[in-house]
Protein backbone atom coordinates (compact mmCIF):
# COMPACT_ATOMS: atom_id res chain seq x y z
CA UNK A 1 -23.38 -4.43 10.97
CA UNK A 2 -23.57 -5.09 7.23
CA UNK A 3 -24.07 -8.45 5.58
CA UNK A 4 -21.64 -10.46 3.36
CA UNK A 5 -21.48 -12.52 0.62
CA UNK A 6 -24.43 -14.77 0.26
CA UNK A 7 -23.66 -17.96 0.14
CA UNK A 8 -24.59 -18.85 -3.24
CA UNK A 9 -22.11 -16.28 -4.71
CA UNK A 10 -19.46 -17.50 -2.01
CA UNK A 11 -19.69 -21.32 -3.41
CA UNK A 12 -20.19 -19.93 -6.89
CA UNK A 13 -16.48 -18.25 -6.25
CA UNK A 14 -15.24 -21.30 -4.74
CA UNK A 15 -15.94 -23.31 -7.79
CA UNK A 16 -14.23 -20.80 -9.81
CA UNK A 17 -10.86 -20.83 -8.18
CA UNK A 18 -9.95 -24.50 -9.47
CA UNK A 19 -11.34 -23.41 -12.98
CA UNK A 20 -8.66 -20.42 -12.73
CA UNK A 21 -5.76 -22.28 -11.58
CA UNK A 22 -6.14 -24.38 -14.69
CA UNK A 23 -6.16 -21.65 -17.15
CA UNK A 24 -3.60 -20.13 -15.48
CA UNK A 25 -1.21 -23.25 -15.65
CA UNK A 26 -2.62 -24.17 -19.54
CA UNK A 27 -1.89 -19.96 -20.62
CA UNK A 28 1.38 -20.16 -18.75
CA UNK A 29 4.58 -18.73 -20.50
CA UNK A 30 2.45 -16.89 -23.26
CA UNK A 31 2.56 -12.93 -24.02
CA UNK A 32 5.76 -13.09 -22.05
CA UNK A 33 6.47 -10.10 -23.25
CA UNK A 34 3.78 -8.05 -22.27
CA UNK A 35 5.50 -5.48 -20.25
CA UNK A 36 7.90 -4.44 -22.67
CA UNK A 37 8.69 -1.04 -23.46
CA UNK A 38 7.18 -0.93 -26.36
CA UNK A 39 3.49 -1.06 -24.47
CA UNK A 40 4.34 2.13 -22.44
CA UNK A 41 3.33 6.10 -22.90
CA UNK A 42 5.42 8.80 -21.93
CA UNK A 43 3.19 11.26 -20.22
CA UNK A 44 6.04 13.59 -20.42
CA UNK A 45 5.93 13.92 -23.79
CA UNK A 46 2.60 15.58 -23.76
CA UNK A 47 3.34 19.35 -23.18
CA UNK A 48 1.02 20.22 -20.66
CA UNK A 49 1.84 17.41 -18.28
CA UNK A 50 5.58 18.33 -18.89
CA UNK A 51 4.76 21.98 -18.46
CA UNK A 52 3.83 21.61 -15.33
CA UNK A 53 6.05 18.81 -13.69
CA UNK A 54 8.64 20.82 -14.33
CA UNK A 55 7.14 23.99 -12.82
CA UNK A 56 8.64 23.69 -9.34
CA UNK A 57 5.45 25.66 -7.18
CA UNK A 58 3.15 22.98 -8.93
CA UNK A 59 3.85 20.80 -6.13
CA UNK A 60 3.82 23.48 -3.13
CA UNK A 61 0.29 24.18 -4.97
CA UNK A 62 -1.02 20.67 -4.19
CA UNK A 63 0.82 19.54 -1.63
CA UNK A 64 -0.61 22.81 0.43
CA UNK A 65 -4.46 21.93 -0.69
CA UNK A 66 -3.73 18.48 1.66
CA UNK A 67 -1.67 20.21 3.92
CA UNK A 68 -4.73 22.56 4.97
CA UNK A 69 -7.04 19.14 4.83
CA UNK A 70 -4.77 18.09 7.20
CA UNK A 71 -4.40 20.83 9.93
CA UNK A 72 -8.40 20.81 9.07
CA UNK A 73 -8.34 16.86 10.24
CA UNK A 74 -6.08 17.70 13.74
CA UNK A 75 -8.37 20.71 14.61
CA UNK A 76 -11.73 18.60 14.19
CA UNK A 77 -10.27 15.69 16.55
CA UNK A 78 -9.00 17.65 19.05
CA UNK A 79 -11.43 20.50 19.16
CA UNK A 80 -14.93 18.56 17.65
CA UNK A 81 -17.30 16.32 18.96
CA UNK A 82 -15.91 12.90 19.75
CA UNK A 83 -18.44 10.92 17.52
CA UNK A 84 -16.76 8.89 15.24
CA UNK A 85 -19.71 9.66 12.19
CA UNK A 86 -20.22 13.21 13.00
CA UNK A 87 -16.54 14.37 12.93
CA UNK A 88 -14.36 15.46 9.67
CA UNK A 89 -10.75 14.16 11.26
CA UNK A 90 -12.34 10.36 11.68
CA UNK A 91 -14.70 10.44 8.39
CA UNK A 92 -12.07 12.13 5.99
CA UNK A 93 -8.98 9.87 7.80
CA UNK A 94 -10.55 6.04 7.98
CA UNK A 95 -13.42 6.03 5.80
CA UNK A 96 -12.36 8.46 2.94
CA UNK A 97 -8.62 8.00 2.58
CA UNK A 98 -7.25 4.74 4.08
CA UNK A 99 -10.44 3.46 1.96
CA UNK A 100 -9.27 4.52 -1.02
CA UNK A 101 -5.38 4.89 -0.89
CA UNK A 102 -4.82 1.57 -2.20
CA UNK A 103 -7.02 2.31 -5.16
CA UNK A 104 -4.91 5.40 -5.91
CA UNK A 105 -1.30 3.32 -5.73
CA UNK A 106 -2.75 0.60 -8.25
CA UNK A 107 -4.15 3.39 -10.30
CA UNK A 108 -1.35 6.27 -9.93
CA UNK A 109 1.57 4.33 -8.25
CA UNK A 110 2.84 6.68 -5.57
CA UNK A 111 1.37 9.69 -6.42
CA UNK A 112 0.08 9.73 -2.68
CA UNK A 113 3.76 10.65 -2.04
CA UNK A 114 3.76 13.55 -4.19
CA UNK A 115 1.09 14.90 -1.78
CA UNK A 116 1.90 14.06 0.98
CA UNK A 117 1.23 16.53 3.67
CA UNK A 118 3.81 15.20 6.33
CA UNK A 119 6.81 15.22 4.37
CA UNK A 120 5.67 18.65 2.56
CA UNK A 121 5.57 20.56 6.44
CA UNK A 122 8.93 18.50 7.14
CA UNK A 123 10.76 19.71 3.59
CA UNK A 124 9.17 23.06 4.03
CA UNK A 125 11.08 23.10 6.92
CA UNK A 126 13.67 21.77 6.77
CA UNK A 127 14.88 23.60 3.40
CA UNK A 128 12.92 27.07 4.88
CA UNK A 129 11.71 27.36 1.09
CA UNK A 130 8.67 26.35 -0.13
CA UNK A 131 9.44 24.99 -3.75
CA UNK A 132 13.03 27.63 -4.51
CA UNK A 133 16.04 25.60 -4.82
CA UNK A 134 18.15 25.96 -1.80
CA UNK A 135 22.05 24.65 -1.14
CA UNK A 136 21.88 25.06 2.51
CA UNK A 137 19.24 23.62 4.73
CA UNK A 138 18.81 23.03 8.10
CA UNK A 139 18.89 19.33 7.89
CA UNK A 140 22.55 18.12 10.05
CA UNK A 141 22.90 15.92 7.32
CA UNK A 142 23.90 12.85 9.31
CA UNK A 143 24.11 9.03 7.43
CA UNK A 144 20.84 7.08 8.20
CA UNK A 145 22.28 4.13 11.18
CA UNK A 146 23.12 1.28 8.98
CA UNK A 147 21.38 -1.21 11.28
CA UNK A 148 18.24 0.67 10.13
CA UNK A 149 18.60 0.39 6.09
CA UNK A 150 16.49 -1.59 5.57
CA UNK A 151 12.09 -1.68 5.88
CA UNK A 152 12.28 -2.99 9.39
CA UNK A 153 11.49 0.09 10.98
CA UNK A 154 8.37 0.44 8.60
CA UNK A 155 7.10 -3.08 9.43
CA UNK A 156 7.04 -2.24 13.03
CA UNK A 157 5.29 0.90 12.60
CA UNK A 158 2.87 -1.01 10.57
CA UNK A 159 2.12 -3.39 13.23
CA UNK A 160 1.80 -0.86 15.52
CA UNK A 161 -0.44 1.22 13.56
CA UNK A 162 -2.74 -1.88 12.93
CA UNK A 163 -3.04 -2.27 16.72
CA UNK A 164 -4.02 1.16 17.37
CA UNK A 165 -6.66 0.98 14.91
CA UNK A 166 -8.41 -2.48 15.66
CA UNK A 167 -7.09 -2.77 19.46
CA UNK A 168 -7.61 0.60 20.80
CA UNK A 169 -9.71 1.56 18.62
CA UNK A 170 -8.43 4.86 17.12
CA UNK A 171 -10.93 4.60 14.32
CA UNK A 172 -13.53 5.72 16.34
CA UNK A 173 -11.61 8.14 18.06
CA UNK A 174 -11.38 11.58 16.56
CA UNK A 175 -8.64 13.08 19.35
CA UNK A 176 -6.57 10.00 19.04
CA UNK A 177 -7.10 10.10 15.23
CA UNK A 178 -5.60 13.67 15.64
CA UNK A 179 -2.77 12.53 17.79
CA UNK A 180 -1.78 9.70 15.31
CA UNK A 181 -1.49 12.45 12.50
CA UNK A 182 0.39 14.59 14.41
CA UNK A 183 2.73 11.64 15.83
CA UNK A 184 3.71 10.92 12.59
CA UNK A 185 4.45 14.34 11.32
CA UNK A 186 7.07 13.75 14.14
CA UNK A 187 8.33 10.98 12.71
CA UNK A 188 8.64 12.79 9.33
CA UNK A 189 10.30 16.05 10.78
CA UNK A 190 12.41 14.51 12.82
CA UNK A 191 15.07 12.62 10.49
CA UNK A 192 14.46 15.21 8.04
CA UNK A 193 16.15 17.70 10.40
CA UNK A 194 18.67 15.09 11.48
CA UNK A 195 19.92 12.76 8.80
CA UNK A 196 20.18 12.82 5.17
CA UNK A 197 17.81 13.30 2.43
CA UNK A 198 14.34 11.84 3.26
CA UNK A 199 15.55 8.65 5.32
CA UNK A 200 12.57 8.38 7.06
CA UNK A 201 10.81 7.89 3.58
CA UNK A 202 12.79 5.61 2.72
CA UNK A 203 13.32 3.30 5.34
CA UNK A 204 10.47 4.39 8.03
CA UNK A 205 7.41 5.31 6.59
CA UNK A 206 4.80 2.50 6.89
CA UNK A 207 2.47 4.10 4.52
CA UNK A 208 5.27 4.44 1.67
CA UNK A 209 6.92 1.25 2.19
CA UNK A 210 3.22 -0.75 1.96
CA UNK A 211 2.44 1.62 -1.07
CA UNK A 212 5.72 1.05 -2.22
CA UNK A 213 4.82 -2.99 -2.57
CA UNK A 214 1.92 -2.30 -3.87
CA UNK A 215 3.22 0.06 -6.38
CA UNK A 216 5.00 -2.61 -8.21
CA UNK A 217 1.73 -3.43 -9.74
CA UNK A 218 0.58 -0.04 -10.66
CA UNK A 219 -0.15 1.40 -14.22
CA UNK A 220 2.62 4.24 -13.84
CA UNK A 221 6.08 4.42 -13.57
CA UNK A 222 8.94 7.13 -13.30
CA UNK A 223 11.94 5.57 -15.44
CA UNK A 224 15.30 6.95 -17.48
CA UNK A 225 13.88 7.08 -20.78
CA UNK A 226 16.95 5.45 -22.36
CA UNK A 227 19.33 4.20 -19.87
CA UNK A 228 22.25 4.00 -22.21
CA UNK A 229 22.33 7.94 -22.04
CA UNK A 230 22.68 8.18 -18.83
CA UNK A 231 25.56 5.12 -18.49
CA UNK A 232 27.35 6.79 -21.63
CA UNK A 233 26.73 10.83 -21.48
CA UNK A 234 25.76 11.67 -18.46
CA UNK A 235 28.90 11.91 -15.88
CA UNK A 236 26.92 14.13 -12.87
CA UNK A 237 24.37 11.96 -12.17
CA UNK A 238 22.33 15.22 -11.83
CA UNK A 239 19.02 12.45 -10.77
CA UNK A 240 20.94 11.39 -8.03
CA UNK A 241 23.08 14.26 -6.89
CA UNK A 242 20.83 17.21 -7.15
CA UNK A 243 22.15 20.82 -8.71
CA UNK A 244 20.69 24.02 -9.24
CA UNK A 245 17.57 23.38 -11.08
CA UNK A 246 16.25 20.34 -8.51
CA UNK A 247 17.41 18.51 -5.20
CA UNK A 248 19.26 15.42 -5.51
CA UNK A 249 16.79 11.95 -5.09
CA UNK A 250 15.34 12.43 -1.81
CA UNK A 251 15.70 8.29 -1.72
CA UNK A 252 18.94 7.60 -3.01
CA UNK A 253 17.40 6.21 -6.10
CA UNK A 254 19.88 6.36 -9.85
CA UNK A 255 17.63 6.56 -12.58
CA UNK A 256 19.37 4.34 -14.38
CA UNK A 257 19.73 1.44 -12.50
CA UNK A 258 16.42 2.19 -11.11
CA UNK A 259 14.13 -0.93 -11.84
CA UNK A 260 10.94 -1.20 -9.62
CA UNK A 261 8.64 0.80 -8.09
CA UNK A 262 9.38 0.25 -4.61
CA UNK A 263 11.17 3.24 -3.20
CA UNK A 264 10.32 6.54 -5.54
CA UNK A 265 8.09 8.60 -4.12
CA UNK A 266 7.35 10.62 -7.26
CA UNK A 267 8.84 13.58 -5.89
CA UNK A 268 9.74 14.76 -9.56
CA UNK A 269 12.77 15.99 -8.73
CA UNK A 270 14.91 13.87 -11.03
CA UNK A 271 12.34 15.65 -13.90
CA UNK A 272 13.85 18.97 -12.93
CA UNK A 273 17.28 18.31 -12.47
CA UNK A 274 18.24 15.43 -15.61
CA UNK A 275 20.32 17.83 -17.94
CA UNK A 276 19.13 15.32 -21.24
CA UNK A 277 15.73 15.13 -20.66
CA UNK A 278 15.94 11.43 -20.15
CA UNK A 279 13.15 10.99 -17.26
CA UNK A 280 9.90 9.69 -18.53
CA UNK A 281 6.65 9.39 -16.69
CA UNK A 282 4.72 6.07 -17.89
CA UNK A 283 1.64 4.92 -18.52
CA UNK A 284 2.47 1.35 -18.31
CA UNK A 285 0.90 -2.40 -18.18
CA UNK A 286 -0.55 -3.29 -14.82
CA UNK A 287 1.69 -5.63 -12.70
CA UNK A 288 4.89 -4.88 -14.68
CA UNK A 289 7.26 -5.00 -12.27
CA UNK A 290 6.25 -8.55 -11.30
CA UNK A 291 6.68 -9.74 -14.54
CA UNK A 292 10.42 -9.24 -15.21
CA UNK A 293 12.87 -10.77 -12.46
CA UNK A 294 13.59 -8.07 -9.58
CA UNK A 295 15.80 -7.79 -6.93
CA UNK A 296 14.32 -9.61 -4.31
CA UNK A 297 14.90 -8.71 -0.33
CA UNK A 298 14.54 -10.34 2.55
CA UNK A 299 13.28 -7.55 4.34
CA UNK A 300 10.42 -7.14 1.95
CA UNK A 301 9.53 -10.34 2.07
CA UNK A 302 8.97 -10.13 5.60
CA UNK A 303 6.62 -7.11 5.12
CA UNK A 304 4.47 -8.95 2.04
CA UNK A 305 3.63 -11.46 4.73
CA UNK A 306 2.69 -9.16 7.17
CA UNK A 307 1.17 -6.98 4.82
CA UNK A 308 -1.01 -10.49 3.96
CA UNK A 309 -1.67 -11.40 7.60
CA UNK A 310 -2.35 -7.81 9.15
CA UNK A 311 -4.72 -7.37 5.93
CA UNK A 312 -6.96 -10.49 6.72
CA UNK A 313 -6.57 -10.08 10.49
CA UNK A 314 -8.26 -6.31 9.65
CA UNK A 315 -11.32 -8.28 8.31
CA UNK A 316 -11.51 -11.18 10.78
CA UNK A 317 -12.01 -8.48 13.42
CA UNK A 318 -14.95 -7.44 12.15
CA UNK A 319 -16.69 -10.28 12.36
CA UNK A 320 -18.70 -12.19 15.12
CA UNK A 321 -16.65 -14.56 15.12
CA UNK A 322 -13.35 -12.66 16.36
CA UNK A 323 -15.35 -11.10 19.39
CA UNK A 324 -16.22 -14.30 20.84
CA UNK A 325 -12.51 -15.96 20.05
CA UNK A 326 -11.28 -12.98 21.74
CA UNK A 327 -13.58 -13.11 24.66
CA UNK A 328 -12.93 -17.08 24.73
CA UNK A 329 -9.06 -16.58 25.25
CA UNK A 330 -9.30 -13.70 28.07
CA UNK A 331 -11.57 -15.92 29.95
CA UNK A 332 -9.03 -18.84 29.56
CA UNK A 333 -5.81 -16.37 30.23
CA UNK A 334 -7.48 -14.73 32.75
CA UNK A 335 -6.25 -11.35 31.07
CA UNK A 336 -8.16 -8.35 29.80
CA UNK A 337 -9.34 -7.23 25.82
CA UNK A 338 -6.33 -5.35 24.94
CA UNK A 339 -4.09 -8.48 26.35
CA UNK A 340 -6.14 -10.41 24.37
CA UNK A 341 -6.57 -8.93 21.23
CA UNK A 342 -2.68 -8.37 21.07
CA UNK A 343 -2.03 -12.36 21.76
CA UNK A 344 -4.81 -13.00 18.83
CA UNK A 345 -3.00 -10.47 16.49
CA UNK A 346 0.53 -11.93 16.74
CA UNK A 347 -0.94 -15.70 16.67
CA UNK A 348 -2.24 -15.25 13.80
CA UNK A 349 0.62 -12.98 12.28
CA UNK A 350 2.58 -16.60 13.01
CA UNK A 351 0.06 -19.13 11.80
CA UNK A 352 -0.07 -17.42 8.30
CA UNK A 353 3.92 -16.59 8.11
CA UNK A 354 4.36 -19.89 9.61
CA UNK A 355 2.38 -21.61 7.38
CA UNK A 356 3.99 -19.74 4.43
CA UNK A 357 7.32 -21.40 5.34
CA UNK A 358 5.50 -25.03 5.48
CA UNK A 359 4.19 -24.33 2.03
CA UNK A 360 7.82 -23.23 0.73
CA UNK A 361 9.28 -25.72 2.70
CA UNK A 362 7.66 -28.51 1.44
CA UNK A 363 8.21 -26.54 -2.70
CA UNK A 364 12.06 -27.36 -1.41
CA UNK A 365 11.53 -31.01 -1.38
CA UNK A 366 9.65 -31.19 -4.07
CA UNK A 367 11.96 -29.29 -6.28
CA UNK A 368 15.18 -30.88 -7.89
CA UNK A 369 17.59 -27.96 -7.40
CA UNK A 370 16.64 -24.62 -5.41
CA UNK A 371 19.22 -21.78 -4.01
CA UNK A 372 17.67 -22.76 -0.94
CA UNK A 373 14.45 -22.44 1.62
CA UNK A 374 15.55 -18.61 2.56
CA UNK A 375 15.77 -17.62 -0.86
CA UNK A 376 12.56 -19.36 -2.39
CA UNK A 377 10.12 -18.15 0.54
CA UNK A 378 11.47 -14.53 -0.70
CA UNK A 379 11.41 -14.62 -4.18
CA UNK A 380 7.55 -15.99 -3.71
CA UNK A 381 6.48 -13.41 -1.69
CA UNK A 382 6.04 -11.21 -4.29
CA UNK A 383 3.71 -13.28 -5.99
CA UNK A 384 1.49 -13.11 -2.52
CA UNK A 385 1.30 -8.96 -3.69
CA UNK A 386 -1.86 -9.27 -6.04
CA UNK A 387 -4.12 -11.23 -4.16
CA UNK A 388 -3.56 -9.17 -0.63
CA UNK A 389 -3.73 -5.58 -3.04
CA UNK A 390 -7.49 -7.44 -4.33
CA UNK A 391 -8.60 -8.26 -0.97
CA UNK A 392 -7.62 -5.07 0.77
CA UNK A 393 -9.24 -3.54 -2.45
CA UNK A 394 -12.75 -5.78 -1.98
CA UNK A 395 -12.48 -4.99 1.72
CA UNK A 396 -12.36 -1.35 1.95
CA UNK A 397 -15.38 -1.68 -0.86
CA UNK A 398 -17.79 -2.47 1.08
CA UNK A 399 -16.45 -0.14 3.49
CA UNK A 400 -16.59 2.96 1.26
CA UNK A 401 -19.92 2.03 -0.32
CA UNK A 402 -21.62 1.38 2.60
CA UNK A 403 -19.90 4.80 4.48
CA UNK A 404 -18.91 7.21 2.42
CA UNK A 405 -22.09 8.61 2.37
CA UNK A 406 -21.69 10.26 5.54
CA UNK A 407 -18.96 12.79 4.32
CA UNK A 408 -21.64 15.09 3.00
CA UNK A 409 -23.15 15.96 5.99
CA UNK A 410 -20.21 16.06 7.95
CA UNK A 411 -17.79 18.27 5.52
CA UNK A 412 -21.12 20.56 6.59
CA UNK A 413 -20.54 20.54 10.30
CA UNK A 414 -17.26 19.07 10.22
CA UNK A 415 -16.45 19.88 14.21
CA UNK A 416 -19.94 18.31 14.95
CA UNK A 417 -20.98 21.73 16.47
CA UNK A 418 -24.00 22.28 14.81
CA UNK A 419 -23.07 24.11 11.65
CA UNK A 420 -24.36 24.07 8.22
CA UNK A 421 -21.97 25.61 6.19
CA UNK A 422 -22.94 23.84 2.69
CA UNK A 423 -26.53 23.46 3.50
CA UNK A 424 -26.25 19.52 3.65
CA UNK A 425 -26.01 18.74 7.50
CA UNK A 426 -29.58 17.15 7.54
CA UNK A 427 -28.46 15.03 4.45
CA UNK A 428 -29.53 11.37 5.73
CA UNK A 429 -26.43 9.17 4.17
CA UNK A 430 -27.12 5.42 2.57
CA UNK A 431 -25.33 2.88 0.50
CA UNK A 432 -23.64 4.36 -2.41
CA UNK A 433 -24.39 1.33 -4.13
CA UNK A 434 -26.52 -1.88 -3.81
CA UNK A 435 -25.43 -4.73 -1.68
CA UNK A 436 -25.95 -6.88 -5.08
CA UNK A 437 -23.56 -4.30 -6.92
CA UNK A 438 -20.76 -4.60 -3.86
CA UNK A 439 -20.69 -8.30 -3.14
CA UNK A 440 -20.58 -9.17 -7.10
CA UNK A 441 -17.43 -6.29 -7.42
CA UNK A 442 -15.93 -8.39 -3.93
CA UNK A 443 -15.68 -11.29 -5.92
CA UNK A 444 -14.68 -10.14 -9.07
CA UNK A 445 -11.73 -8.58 -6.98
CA UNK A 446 -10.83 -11.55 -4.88
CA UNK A 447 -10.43 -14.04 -8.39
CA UNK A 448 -8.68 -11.11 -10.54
CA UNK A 449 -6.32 -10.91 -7.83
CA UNK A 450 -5.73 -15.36 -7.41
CA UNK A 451 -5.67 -14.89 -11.40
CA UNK A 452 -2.89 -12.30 -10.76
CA UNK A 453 -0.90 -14.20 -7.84
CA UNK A 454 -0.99 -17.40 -9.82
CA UNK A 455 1.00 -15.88 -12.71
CA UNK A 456 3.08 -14.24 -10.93
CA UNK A 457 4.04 -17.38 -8.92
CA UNK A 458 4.27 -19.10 -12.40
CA UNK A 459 6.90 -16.54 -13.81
CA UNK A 460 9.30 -15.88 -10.62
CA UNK A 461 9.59 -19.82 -10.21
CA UNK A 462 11.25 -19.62 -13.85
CA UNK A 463 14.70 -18.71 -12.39
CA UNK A 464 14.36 -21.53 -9.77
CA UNK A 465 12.61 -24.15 -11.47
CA UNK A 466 13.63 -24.59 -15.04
CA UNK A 467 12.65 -28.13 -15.65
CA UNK A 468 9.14 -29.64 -16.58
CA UNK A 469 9.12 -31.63 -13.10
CA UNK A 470 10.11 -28.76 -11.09
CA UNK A 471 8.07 -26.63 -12.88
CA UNK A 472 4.73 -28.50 -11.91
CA UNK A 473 5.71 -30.25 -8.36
CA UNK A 474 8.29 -26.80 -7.16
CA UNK A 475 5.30 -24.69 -7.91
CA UNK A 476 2.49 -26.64 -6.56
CA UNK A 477 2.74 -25.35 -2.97
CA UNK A 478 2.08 -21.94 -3.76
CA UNK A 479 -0.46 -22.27 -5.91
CA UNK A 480 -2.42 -23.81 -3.20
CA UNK A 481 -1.46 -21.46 -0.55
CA UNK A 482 -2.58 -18.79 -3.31
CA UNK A 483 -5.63 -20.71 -3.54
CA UNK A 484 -5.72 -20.64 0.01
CA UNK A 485 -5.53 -17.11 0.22
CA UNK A 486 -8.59 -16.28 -2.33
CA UNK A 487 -10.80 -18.96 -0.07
CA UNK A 488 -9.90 -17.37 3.24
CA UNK A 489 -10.78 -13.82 1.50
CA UNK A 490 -14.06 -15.04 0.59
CA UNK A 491 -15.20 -16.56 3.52
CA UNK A 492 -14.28 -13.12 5.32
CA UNK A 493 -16.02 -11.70 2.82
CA UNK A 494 -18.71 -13.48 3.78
CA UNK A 495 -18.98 -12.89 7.26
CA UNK A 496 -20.95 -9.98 8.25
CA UNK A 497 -19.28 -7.03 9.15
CA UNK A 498 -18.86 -3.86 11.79
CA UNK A 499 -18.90 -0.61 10.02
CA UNK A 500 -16.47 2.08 10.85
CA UNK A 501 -19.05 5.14 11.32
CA UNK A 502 -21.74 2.78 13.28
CA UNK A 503 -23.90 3.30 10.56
């Protein structure tokens, strides 16, 4: 158990959040224009980087570094002790990479994809070639089920993913944490020998569809570097069809109508195959995609809100507080923990999506003319992106801070069998940093991200809400649910919390 906010700093951040909205409303409509292309750097254009994007083993070279940390990961949980703090598979998994992947999408946008040692065993595979350039594969090459084009699959997956690890608790579990890994490598290899391209990618995978949100807020991009080339000279759409030099977009995406984030997976293929040199790779502003109007889907929508709920659930478990509310409601059901927990975990999946709809509901009446209910609650989601990106980000904080520690001693005797391999077993881990130093960054990351929210909400409501009066009643709900949002992340943030490791 490790303590939270203290309660000074938690009122000091309350105080803020009114101070914020303000400036946020006052500053609105300025620097408009601050994700234009003219603020953007073309890695590409620096030889080295270029060099070796378009050197196709550079990828097999990486990809098979994570690959091996991955077989390294199933052979720990299924063959090393089954203690949570002492085994590589559990340490590496929870408190070393789930910590920090969200840090690396806001960072690097989804560069975890380029790694990404489930769909490198699946292509390997599937193509039997390890980065040549092959026409036949073994994939059947069957049309993904139209029923299933959409994130749906991906949202279930993430629920049930977020059940494992808080219900039964696989994050304490090295075998199960093994058995997870390997599940979805199944779910990878699978489609890929079945169905077209990398459909599971695209439509399935939980960790690239929430990475693929959160992506829309990251500092790089892969774009056409000037689109007109590719509407006016190119007639092959080489990006999107593949030929000899590079396989065609293993997501169906077209360079150039390609606006967002959301679905490339920085595969690099389009780099190898555009016959003009037309693909850039850019350094760009943070949160660009949210500042210029984007398609906008329903099904997205519906996994920003559980992306939101299951994100502050993931907190609220850790506290006191959620043992004895579970405890409370299997006494009064008469039903065991797992029933329990599950019943807590979709009630409050539908108090926070139901009270979305209130909020947008009630932006409706408010507002002269809207498209509708349906169509406001999903253009707003997006603006819901930053804050749940800055409180998963303060969140896993205090869990890497406080934990991380431990992965010295254990990548020593990472099967927990006694070993010493890099002389640092006896290493006695701590606090990476002070608890001063972690609750200050919590609430620095809480307000950037109701600072973030709350102009995003104030652009996308430009489309809807043209008019002075709409603009300040139509947009008033969501600022306070924003508002809301940041409060509820703080008080979690000040609850004390369970540690992952037990330490």
């Amino acid at each position: 158990m490790i303590g939270g906010i203290p309660s000074t700093l938690f009122y000091l951040a309350i105080a803020l959040l009114p101070v914020t909205l303000a400036a946020v409303i006052v500053t609105s409509g300025r620097g408009a224009s601050v994700a234009g292309a003219s603020r953007r750097f073309d890695l590409l254009r620096v030889r080295p980087v270029r060099a070796l994007l378009t050197w196709r083993p550079f990828r097999f070279i990486v990809s098979l570094a994570h690959v091996a940390l991955f077989l390294l990961i199933i052979m720990a949980g299924l063959f090393g002790v089954q203690s949570a703090g002492k085994n590589v598979a559990t340490v590496l998994t929870w408190t070393v990479w789930w910590a920090l992947l969200v840090v690396v999408v806001l960072l690097f946008g989804k560069a975890w994809c380029f790694v990404c040692p489930w769909d490198a065993i699946a292509t390997w595979l599937e193509r039997l070639s390890l980065w040549q350039v092959k026409r036949r594969t073994l994939s059947s090459g069957l049309p993904w089920p139209k029923p299933l084009r959409n994130i749906y699959p991906a949202v279930l997956l993430f629920l049930g993913l977020t059940w494992l690890e808080l219900g039964y608790g696989v994050t304490t579990k090295p075998a199960a944490t093994a058995y997870l890994a390997l599940l979805l490598l199944f779910l990878a290899l699978i489609p890929a020998l079945f169905f077209d391209r990398r459909s599971f990618c695209r439509y399935g995978c939980l960790i690239g569809r929430i990475s693929g949100l959160y992506a829309l807020m990251s500092g790089v991009e892969i774009r056409a570097r000037d689109k007109g080339i590719c509407r006016e000279r190119c007639r092959t759409k080489d990006c999107f069809n593949g030929n000899e030099r590079g396989y065609a977009c293993p997501t169906y995406q077209y360079l150039a109508g390609m606006e967002k984030n959301t679905y490339c997976i920085f595969c690099g293929e389009c780099i190898q195959t555009c016959p003009h040199g037309n693909v850039s790779l850019n350094v760009r502003p943070f949160g660009a995609d949210l500042t210029r109007g984007i398609q906008s889907r329903f099904d997205e929508a519906s996994m920003v809100i559980v992306m939101l709920s299951m994100t502050a659930f993931h907190g609220l478990t850790m506290t006191p507080f959620w043992g004895r509310l579970v405890h409370a409601l299997g006494v009064a059901l008469r039903v065991d923990y797992l029933v329990s927990f599950t019943l807590g975990m979709l009630g409050i999946l539908a108090l926070l999506a139901v009270a979305y709809v209130a909020l947008l509901g009630l932006s409706a009446r408010l507002t002269e003319s809207v498209p509708g209910l349906k169509a406001l609650a999903v253009r707003y989601a997006y603006a819901l992106l930053p804050m749940g990106l800055f409180y998963h980000l303060a969140h896993n904080a205090s869990h890497f801070l406080s934990e991380a520690g431990v992965v010295v001693p254990v990548l020593s005797d990472p099967f927990g069998w006694g070993w010493n391999l890099l002389n640092t077993a006896g290493y006695a881990p701590g606090q990476l940093a002070s608890s001063w130093f972690v609750w200050i960054l919590q609430v620095i990351l809480v307000l950037l991200g109701c600072t973030w929210s709350l102009k995003a909400a104030m652009r996308l409501g430009d489309g809807f809400m043209p008019a002075p009066r709409n603009s300040i009643l139509g947009r008033a709900p969501i600022l306070i649910g924003i508002l809301g949002y940041a409060v509820l992340s703080l008080w979690l943030l000040a609850q004390p919390m369970e540690m992952r490791t037990g330490l």
